[in-house]
C-alpha atoms as a PDB file:
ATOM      1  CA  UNK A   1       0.000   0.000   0.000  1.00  0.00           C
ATOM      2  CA  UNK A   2       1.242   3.712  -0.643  1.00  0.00           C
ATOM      3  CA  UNK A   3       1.392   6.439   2.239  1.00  0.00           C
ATOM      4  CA  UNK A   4      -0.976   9.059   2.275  1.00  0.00           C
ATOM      5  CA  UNK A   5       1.916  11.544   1.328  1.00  0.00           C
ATOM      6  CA  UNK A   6       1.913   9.586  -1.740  1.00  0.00           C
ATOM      7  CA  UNK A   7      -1.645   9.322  -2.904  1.00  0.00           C
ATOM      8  CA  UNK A   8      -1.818  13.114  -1.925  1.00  0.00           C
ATOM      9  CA  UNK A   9       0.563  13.899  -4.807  1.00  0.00           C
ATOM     10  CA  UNK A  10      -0.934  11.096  -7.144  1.00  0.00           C
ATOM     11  CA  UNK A  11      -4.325  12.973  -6.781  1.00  0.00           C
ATOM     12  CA  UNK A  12      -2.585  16.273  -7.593  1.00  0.00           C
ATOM     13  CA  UNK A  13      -1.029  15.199 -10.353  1.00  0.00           C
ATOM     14  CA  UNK A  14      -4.726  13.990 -11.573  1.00  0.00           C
ATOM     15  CA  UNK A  15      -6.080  16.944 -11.058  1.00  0.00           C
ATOM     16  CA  UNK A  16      -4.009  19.252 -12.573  1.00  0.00           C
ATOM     17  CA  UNK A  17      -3.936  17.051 -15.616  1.00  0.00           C
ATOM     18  CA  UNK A  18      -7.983  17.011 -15.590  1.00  0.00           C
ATOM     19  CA  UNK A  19      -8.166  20.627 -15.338  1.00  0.00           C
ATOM     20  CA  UNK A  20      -5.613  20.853 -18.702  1.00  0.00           C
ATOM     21  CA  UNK A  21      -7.676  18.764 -20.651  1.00  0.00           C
ATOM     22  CA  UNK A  22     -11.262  20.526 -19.091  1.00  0.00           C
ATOM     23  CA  UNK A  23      -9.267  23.726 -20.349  1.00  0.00           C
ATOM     24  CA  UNK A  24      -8.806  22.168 -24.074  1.00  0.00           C
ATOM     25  CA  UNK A  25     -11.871  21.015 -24.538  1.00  0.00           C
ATOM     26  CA  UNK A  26     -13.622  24.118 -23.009  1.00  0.00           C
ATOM     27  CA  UNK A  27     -11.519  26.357 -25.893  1.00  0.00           C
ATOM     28  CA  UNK A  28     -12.755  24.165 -28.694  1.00  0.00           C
ATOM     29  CA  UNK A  29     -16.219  24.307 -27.775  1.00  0.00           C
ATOM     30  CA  UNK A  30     -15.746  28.480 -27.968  1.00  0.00           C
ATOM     31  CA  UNK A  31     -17.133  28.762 -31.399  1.00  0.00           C
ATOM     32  CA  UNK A  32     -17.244  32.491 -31.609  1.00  0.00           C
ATOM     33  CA  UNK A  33     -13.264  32.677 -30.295  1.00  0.00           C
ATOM     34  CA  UNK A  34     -12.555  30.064 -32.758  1.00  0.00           C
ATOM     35  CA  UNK A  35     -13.868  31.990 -35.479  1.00  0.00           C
ATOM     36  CA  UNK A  36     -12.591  35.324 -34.451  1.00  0.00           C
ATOM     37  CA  UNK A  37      -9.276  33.615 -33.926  1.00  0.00           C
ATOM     38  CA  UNK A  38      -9.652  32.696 -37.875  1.00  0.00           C
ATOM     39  CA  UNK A  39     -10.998  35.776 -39.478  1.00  0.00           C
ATOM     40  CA  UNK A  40      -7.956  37.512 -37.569  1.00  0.00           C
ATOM     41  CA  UNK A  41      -5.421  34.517 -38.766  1.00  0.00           C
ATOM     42  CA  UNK A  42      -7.591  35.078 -42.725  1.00  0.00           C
ATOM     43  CA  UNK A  43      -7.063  39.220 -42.415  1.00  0.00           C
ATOM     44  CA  UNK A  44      -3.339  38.985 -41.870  1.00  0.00           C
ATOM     45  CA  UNK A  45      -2.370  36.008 -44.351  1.00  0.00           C
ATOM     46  CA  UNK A  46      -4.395  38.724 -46.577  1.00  0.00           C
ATOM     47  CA  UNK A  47      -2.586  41.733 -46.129  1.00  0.00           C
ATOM     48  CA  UNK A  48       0.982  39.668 -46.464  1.00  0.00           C
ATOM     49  CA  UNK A  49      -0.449  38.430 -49.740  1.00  0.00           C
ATOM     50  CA  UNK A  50       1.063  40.381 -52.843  1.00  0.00           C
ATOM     51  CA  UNK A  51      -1.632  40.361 -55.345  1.00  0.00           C
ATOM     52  CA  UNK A  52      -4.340  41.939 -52.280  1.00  0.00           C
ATOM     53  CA  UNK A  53      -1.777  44.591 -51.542  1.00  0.00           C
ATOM     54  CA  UNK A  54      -1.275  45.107 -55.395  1.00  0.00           C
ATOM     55  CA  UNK A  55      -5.347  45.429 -56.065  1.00  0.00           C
ATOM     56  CA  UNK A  56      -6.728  45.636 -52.750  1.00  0.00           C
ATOM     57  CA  UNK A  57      -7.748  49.155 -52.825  1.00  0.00           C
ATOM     58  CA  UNK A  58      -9.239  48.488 -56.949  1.00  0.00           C
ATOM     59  CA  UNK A  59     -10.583  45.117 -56.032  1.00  0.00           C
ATOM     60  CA  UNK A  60     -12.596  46.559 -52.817  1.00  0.00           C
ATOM     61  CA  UNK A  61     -13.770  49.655 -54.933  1.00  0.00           C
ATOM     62  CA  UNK A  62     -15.184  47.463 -57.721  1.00  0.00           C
ATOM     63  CA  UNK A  63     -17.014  45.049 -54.971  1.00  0.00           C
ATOM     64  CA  UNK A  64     -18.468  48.104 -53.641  1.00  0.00           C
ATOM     65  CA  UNK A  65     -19.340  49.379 -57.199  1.00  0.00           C
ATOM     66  CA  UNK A  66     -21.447  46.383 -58.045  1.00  0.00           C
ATOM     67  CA  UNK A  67     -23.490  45.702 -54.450  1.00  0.00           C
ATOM     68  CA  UNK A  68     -24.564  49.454 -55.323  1.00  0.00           C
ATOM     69  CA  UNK A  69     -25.393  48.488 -58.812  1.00  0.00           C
ATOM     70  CA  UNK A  70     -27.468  45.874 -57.728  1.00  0.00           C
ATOM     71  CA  UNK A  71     -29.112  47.932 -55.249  1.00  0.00           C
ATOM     72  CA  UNK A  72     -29.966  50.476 -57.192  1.00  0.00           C
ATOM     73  CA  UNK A  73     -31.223  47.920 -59.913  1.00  0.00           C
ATOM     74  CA  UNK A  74     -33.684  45.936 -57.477  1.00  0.00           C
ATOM     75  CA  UNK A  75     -35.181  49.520 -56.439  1.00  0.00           C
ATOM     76  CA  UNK A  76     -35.981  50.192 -59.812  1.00  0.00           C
END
């Protein structure tokens, strides 16, 4: 049989590696932190990318061009 001083640390070494895993599976249930965490991760691999930073500015403009158009369009 093992002394208490034993089973003491056993059960604290348990716990703390309970609590880890509660922590991991607590942070993949976190949808909207998830997602944050990839638009965030998205935006940045975007603005390293050299064709957005080439025709960001013209691509964004002729988005916003067309939604209007079509806007304008359906009112008619």
């Amino acid at each position: 049989m093992t002394n208490p001083e034993q089973l003491r640390t056993e059960i604290e070494r348990t716990r703390a590696g309970l609590g880890g895993t509660v922590e991991a599976l607590a942070a993949k249930t976190d949808v909207r932190t998830r997602a944050r965490r990839a638009a965030v991760d998205l935006r940045e691999r975007a603005r390293r990318s050299p064709s957005v930073r080439r025709y960001g500015l013209p691509a964004a403009a002729a988005v916003l061009l067309a939604a209007l158009a079509v806007v304008i369009v359906r009112r008619r």
